[in-house]
Protein backbone atom coordinates (compact mmCIF):
# COMPACT_ATOMS: atom_id res chain seq x y z
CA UNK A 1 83.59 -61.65 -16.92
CA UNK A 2 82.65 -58.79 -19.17
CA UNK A 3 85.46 -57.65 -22.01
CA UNK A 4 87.78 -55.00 -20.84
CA UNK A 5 87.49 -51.55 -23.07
CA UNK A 6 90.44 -52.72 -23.96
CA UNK A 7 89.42 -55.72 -26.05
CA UNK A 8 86.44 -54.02 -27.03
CA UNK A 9 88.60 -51.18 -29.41
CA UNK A 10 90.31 -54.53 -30.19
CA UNK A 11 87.55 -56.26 -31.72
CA UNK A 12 86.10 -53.14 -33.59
CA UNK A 13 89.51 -52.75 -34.74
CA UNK A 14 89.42 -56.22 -36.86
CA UNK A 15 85.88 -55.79 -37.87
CA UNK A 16 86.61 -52.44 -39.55
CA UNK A 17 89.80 -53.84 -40.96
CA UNK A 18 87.74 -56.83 -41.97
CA UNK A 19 84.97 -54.64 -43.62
CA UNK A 20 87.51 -52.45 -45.65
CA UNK A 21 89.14 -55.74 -46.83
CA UNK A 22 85.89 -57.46 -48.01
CA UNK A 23 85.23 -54.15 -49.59
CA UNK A 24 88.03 -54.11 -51.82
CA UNK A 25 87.61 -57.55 -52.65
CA UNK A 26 84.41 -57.56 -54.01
CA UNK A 27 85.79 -53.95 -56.14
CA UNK A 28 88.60 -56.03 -57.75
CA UNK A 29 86.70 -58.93 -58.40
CA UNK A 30 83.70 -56.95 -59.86
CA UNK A 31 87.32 -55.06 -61.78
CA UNK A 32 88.44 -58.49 -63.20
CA UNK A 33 84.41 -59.42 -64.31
CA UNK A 34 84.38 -56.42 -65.84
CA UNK A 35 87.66 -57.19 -67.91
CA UNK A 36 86.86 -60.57 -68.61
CA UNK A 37 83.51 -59.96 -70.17
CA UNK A 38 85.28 -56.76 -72.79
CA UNK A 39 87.84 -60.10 -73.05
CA UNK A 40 84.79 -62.39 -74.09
CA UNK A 41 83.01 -59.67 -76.28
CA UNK A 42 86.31 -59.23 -78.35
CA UNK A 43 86.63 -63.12 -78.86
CA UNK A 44 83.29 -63.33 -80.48
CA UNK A 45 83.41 -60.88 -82.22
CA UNK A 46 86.62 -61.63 -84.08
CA UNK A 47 84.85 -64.90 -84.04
CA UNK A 48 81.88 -63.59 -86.30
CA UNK A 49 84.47 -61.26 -88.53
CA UNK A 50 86.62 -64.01 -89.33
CA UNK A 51 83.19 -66.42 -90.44
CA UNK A 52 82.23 -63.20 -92.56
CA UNK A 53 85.13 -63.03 -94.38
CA UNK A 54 84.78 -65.77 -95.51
CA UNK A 55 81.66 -65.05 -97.93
């Protein structure tokens, strides 16, 4: 038994919805990478000013 048109739209329906989701996902994650490494960067380098100041 073939799907109805019906369940066709359906099933588009949840792939697009799934599509946009993964897609905003993967823009927040890459978001929080992004803020995580400027995070990082400013650790070490505190890291290094503190060991200079100290010559």
């Amino acid at each position: 038994m073939p799907p109805t048109a019906d369940q066709i739209a359906q099933i588009k329906n949840i792939v697009q919805l799934y599509k946009t989701h993964v897609k905003t996902a993967v823009a927040k994650h890459k978001i929080t990478v992004k803020k995580n490494m400027a995070e990082l960067d400013r650790r070490k380098v505190e890291k290094i000013r503190r060991k200079l100041q100290k010559y």
